[in-house]
Every structure is written in structure tokens, then in C-alpha cells.
Protein backbone atom coordinates (compact mmCIF):
# COMPACT_ATOMS: atom_id res chain seq x y z
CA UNK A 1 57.96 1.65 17.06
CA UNK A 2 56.26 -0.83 14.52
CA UNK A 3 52.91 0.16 17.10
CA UNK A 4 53.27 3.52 16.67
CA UNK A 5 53.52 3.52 12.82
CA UNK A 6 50.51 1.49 12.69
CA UNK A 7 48.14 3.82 14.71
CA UNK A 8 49.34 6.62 12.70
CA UNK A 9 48.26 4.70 9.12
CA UNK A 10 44.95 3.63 11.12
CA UNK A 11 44.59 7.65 12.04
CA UNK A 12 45.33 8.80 8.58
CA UNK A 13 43.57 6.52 6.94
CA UNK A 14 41.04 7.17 8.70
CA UNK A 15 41.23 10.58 8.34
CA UNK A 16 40.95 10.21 4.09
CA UNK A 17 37.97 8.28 4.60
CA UNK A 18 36.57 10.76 6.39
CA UNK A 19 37.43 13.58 3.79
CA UNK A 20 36.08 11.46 1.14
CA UNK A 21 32.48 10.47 2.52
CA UNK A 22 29.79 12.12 0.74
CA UNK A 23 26.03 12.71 1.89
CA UNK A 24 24.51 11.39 -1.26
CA UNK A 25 20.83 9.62 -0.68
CA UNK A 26 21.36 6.29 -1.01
CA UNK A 27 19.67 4.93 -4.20
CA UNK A 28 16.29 3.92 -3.64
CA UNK A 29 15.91 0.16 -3.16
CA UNK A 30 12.47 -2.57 -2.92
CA UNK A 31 14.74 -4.87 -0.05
CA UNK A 32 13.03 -4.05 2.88
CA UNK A 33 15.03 -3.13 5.65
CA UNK A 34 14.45 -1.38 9.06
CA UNK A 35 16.32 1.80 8.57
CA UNK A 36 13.12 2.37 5.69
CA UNK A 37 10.42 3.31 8.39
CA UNK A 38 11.82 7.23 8.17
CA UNK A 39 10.62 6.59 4.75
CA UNK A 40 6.83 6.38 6.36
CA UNK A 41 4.75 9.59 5.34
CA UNK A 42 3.32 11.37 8.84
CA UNK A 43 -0.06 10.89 7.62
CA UNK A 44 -1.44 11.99 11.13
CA UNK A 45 -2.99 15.70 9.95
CA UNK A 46 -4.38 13.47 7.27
CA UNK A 47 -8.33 13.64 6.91
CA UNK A 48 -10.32 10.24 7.31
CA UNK A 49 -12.55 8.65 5.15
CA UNK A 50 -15.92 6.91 5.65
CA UNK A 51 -15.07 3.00 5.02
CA UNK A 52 -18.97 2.74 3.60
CA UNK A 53 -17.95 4.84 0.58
CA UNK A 54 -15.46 2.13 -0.01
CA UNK A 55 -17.27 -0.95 0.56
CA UNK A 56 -18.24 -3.50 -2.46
CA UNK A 57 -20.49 -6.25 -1.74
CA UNK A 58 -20.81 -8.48 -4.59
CA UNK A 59 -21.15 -12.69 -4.72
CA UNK A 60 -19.22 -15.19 -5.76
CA UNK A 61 -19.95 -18.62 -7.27
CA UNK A 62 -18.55 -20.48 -5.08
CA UNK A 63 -20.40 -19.27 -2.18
CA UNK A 64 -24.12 -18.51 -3.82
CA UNK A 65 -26.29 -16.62 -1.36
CA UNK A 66 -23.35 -15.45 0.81
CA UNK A 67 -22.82 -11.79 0.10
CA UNK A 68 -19.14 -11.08 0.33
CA UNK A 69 -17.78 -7.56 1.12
CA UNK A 70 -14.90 -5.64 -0.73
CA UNK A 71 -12.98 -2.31 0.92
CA UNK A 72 -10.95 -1.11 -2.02
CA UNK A 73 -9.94 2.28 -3.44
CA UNK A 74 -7.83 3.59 -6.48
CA UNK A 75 -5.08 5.76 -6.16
CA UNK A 76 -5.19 9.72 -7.75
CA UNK A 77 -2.39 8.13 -9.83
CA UNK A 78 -4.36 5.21 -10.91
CA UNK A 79 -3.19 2.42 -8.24
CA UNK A 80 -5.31 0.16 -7.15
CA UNK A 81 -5.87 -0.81 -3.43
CA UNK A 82 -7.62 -2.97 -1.51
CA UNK A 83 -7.92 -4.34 2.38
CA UNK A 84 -7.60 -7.98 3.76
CA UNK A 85 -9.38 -9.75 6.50
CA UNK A 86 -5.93 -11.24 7.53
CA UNK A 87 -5.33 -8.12 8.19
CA UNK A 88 -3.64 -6.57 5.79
CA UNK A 89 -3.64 -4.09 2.71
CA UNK A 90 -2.27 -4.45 -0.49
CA UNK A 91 -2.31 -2.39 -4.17
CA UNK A 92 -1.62 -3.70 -7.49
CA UNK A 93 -0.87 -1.73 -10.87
CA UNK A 94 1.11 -2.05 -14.28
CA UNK A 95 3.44 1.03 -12.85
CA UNK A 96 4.46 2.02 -9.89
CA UNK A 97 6.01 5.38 -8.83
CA UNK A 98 9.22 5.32 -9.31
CA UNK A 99 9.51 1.94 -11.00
CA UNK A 100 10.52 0.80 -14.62
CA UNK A 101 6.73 0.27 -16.15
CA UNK A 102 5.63 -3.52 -15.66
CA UNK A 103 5.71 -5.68 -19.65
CA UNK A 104 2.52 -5.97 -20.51
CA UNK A 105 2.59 -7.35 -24.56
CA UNK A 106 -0.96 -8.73 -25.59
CA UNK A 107 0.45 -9.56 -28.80
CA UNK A 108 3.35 -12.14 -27.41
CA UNK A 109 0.98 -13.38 -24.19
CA UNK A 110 3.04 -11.28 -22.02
CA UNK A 111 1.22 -9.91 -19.21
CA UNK A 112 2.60 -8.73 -15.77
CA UNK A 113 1.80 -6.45 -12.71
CA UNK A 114 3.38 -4.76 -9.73
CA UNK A 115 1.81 -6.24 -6.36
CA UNK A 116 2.43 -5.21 -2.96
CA UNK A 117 1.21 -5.69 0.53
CA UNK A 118 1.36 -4.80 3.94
CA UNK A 119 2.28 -8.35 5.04
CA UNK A 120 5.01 -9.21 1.65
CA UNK A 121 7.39 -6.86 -0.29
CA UNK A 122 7.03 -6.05 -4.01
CA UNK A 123 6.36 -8.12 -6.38
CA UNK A 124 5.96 -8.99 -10.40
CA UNK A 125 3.52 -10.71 -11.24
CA UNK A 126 1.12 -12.39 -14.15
CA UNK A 127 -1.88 -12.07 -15.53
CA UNK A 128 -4.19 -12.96 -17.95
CA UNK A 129 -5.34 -9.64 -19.48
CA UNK A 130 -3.32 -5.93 -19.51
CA UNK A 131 -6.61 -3.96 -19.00
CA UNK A 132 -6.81 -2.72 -15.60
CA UNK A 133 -9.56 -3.81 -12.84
CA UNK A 134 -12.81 -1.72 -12.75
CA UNK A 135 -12.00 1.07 -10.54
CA UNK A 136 -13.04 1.64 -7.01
CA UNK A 137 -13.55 5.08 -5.98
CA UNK A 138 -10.92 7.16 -5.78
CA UNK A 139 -9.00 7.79 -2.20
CA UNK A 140 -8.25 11.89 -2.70
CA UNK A 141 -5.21 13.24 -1.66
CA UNK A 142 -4.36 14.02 2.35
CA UNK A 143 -7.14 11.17 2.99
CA UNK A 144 -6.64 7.84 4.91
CA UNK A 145 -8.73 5.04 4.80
CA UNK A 146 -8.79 2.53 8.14
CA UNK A 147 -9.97 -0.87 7.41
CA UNK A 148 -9.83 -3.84 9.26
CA UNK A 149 -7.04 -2.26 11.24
CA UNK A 150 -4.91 -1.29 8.48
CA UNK A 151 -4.66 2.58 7.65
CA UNK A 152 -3.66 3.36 3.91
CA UNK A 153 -3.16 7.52 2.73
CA UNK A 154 -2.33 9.25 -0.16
CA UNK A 155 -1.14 12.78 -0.92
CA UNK A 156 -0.86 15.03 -3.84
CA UNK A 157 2.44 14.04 -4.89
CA UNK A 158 1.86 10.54 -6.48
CA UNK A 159 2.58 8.99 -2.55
CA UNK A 160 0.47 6.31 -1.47
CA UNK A 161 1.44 4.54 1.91
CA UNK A 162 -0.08 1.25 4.24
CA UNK A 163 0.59 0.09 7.40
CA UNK A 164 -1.20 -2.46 9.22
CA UNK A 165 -1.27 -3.53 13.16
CA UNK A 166 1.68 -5.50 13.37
CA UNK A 167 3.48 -2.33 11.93
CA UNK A 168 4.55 -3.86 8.61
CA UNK A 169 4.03 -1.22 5.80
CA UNK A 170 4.68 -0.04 2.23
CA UNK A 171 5.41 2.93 0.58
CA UNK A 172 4.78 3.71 -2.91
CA UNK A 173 6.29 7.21 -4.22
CA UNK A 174 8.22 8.94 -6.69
CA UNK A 175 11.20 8.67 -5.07
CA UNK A 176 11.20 5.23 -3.19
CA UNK A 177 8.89 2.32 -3.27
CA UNK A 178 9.12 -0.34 -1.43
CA UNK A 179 8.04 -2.79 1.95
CA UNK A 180 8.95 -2.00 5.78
CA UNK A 181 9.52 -4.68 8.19
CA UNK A 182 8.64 -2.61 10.59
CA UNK A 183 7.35 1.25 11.34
């Protein structure tokens, strides 16, 4: 008897549950976890850029001579991105879609940005100056860019989107930003 009256409190509480589960998004969240690769834009009908329009060679003083090369591109929203050797792609910015705006007080020595990468999740970070980085040319919307690799795209919405080879990726968009494990 005591059996019986515990499968029928298992079956109706079960039942409740059921009754009471909702299909609510869950709120958007930065800890990366596998179930966020649906969260991966279908960027395949995407049009692809030239790599040369994207290319900086500049020096540095610690190699003179040695002509180093840059792949980087801003955002239509004003992100900027750049591409690895390692390889991997990564975009910094003072706000992020989607994202409380990153402090940035000259007057108390305050300075921060958003980071993010293909091969680490989102970060705050410091540094010495709020102004923003000169700007490479911007990526226009429903492009990718391939680089070492790693393909990064942006649409029309204020969604911009990496993944390199291994298949670890980030999305940044109005309603989720964030890094994937794994697409």
C-alpha cells in the first residue's frame, strides 16, 4: 500500500511540474556552454571578403626591418576585430551588444574594455586610454572574412560572430553574447 501511495505522489507531482513549466528563453548568459552553438549565426549565404582589403603591415621596434602584418576589421557597430596567427580571432570594444557599457572614467584613472576571442570567453579588461583604436576598415553586413583559418561575419542587426578550426567561437549580438566551446 505505502508503494502505491508513493507512485501516485511521484505521478502527481509530476504531473504539477509539468503544468507549471514555461517556455521562457533562458536569460542570456557569457558561461560558455555547449548547448550555445544553436546560438551560431548560419553565415553560409554570407558573401566573402578579400583578406588584402584587410591587411595592415606596419613595424615594430622591437623587430626593425621586419615588416609585420595585421588582418583586422571594425564592426558596422563600431567593434573592433582582429585575427591571430595561433589561430584565432578576437574583438575588443568599450560596449558590447547586449552588455552593460564597460567604465571608462578618465577623470578617476578608470579605464576598461570588453575582450573576446575565439580561443577564451569574455572578458574586462584595462587600459591606459578610453579613446578607441584607429579603425580598420569596416566588415559590411552579410560579409565574412577568413583569415588564418578563422571565419568572422557580421549582419545588419548589430551580430558579429567567429569561429576558428578547432570549432571554438563567439557570438556577439543584441540578444546574447558570449564564447562556445564548441560549434
Amino acid at each position: 500500500m505505502i508503494r502505491l501511495i508513493t507512485a501516485l505522489l511521484l505521478t502527481l507531482a509530476g504531473l504539477a511540474s509539468a503544468c507549471t513549466a514555461t517556455a521562457d528563453t533562458p536569460t542570456p548568459t557569457t558561461e560558455p556552454r555547449f548547448a550555445d552553438a544553436a546560438r551560431f549565426p548560419n553565415m553560409d549565404s554570407y558573401t566573402a571578403a578579400n583578406p588584402d582589403n584587410y591587411k595592415t603591415e606596419y613595424e615594430t621596434p622591437g623587430r626593425p626591418g621586419a615588416k609585420m602584418t595585421r588582418y583586422g576589421f571594425t564592426t558596422p557597430d563600431g567593434i573592433e576585430c582582429g585575427f591571430e596567427q595561433s589561430p584565432s580571432a578576437g574583438c575588443t570594444g568599450i560596449h558590447f551588444p547586449s552588455m552593460p557599457r564597460a567604465l571608462c572614467d578618465p577623470s578617476n584613472q578608470k579605464f576598461a574594455l570588453y575582450g573576446i576571442s575565439t580561443n577564451s570567453g569574455l572578458q574586462q579588461y584595462g587600459d591606459s586610454k578610453c579613446d578607441a583604436p584607429p579603425a580598420a576598415k569596416v566588415l559590411p553586413p552579410f560579409h565574412t572574412l577568413t583569415v588564418y583559418g578563422v571565419t568572422c561575419g557580421v549582419d545588419d542587426k548589430g551580430t558579429t560572430a567567429c569561429k576558428d578550426p578547432q570549432g571554438q567561437a563567439f557570438v556577439l549580438s543584441p540578444t546574447w553574447s558570449g564564447w562556445i566551446p564548441k560549434v
